[in-house]
Protein backbone atom coordinates (compact mmCIF):
# COMPACT_ATOMS: atom_id res chain seq x y z
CA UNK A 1 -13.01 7.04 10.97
CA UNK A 2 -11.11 4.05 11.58
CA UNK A 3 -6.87 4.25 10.95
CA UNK A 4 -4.24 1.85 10.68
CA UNK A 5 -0.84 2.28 11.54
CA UNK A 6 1.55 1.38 9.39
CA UNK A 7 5.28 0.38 10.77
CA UNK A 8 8.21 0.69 7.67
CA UNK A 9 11.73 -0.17 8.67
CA UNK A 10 12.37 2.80 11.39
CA UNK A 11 9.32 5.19 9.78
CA UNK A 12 6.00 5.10 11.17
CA UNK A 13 2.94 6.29 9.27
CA UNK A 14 -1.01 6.53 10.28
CA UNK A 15 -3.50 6.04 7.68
CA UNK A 16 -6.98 6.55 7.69
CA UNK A 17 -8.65 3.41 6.25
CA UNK A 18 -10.99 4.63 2.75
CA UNK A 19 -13.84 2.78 4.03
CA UNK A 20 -16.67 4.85 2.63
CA UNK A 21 -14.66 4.53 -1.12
CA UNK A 22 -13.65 1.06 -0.75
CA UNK A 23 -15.54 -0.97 1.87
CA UNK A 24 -14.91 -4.81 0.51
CA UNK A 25 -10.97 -3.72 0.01
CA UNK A 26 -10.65 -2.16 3.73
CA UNK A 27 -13.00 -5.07 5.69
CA UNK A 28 -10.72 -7.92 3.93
CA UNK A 29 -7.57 -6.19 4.74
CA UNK A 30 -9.03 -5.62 8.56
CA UNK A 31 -9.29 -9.30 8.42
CA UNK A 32 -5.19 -9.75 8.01
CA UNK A 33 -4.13 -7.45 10.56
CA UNK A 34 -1.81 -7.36 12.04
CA UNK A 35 0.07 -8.02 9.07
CA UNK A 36 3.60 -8.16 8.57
CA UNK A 37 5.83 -8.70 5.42
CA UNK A 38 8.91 -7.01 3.90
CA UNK A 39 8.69 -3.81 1.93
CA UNK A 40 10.61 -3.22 -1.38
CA UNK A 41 11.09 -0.98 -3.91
CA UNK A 42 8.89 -1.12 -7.02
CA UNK A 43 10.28 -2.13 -10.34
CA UNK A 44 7.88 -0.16 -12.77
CA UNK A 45 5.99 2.26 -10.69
CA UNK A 46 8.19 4.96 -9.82
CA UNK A 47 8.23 6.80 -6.36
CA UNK A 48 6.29 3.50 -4.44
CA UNK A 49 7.51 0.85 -2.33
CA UNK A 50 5.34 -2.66 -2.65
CA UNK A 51 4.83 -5.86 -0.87
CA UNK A 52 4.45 -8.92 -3.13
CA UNK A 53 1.91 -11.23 -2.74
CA UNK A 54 2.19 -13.72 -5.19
CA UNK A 55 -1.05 -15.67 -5.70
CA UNK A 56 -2.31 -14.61 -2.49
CA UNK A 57 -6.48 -15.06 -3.63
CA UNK A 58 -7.85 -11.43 -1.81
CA UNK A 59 -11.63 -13.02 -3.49
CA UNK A 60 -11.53 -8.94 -4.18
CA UNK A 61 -12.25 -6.87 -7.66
CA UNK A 62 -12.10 -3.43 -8.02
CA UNK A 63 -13.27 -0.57 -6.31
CA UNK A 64 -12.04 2.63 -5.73
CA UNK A 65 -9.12 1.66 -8.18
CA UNK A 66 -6.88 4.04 -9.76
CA UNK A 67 -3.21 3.78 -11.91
CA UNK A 68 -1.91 7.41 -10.34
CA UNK A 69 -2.02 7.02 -6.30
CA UNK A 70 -1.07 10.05 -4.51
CA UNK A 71 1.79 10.36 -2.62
CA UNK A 72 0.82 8.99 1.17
CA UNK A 73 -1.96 6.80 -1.29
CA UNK A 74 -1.51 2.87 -0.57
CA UNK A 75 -3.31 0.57 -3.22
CA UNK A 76 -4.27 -3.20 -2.99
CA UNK A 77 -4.20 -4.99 -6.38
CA UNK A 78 -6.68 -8.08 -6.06
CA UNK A 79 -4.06 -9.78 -8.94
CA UNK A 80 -5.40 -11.05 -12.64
CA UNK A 81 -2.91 -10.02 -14.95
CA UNK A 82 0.11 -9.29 -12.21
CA UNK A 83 0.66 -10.72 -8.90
CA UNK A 84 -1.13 -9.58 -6.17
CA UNK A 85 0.57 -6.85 -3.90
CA UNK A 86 0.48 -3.93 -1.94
CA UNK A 87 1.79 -0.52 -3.63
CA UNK A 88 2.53 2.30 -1.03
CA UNK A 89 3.39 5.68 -3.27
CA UNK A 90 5.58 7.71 -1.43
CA UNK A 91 6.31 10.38 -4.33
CA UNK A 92 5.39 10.75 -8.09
CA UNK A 93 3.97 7.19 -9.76
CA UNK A 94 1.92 5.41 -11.92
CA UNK A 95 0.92 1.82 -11.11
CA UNK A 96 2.63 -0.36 -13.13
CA UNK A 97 4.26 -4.20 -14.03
CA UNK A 98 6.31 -6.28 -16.34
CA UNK A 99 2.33 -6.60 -17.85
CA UNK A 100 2.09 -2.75 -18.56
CA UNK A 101 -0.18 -0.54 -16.36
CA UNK A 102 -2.33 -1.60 -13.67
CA UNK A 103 -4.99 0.00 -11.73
CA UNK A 104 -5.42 -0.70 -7.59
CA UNK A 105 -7.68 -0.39 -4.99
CA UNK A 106 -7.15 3.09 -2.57
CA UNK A 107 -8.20 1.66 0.84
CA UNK A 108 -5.61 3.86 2.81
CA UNK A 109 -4.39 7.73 2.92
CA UNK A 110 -1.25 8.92 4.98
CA UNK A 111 -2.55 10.93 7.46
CA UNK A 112 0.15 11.28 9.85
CA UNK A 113 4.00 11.02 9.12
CA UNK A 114 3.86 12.48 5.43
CA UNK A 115 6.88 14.20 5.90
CA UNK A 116 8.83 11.06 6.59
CA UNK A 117 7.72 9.87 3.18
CA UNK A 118 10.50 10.77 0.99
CA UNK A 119 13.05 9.52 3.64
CA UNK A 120 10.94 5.76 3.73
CA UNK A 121 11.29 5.47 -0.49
CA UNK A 122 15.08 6.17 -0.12
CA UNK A 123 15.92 3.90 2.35
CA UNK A 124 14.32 1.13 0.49
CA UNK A 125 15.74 2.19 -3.01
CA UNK A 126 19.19 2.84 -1.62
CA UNK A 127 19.80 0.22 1.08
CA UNK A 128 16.70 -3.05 0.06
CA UNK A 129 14.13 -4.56 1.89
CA UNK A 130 12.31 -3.17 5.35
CA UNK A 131 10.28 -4.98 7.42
CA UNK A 132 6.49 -3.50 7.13
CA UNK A 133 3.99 -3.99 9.20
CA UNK A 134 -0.03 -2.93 9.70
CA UNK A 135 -1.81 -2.59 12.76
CA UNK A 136 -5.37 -1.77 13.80
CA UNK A 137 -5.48 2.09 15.59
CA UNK A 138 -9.29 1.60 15.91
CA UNK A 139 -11.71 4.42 15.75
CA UNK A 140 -10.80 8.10 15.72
């Protein structure tokens, strides 16, 4: 299983990459690594943090999509009806924008630093924007 490691403000998560579930989704996001951005708190969707991508053209569709990620669950939206983006749950949510609900692809799972979750969403919600950043852990 391959596993990504996933940097937010001072909080540092490993993921195990869904590649069995969502093989186009994880091999084009492989292809961006490392990738950086900032990290902010999501409008509509609850207990998730997301990283806008505006027209950003993934060439994706869905697979392995789902409105109600699990806590630890981080979704890639290939865009249509919303901008694209990145939505990292880190508590209680269902997917959602300005356009009404919205269904991503599950490409990643927390696997390590779950407990650091709830302290991640705060710091966003309560004091803005944190870097984020994803980086290739290889094989495990």
């Amino acid at each position: 299983m391959r596993h990504l490691g996933i940097d937010v403000g001072p909080h540092r998560f490993v993921a195990r990459l869904e590649e069995a579930a969502a093989p186009k989704t994880c091999a084009a996001f492989l292809d961006l690594l490392p990738f950086n951005n900032q990290a902010i708190h999501s409008r509509w969707s609850g207990e998730a943090v997301w990283v806008p991508l505006g027209e950003f053209d993934t060439g994706l569709g869905f697979e392995n999509h789902t409105s109600h990620p699990s806590r630890g669950d981080v979704l890639l939206y290939p865009g249509g009806f919303s901008e694209t983006e990145i939505l990292f749950a880190y508590g209680s949510s269902c997917f959602a924008s300005k356009m009404g609900q919205l269904a991503g692809n599950h490409f990643l799972t927390v696997v390590e630093g779950a407990e650091q979750l709830m302290d991640m969403g705060r710091l966003i919600l309560w004091q803005g924007a944190q870097a984020i950043r994803f980086t290739d852990l290889g094989e495990a």
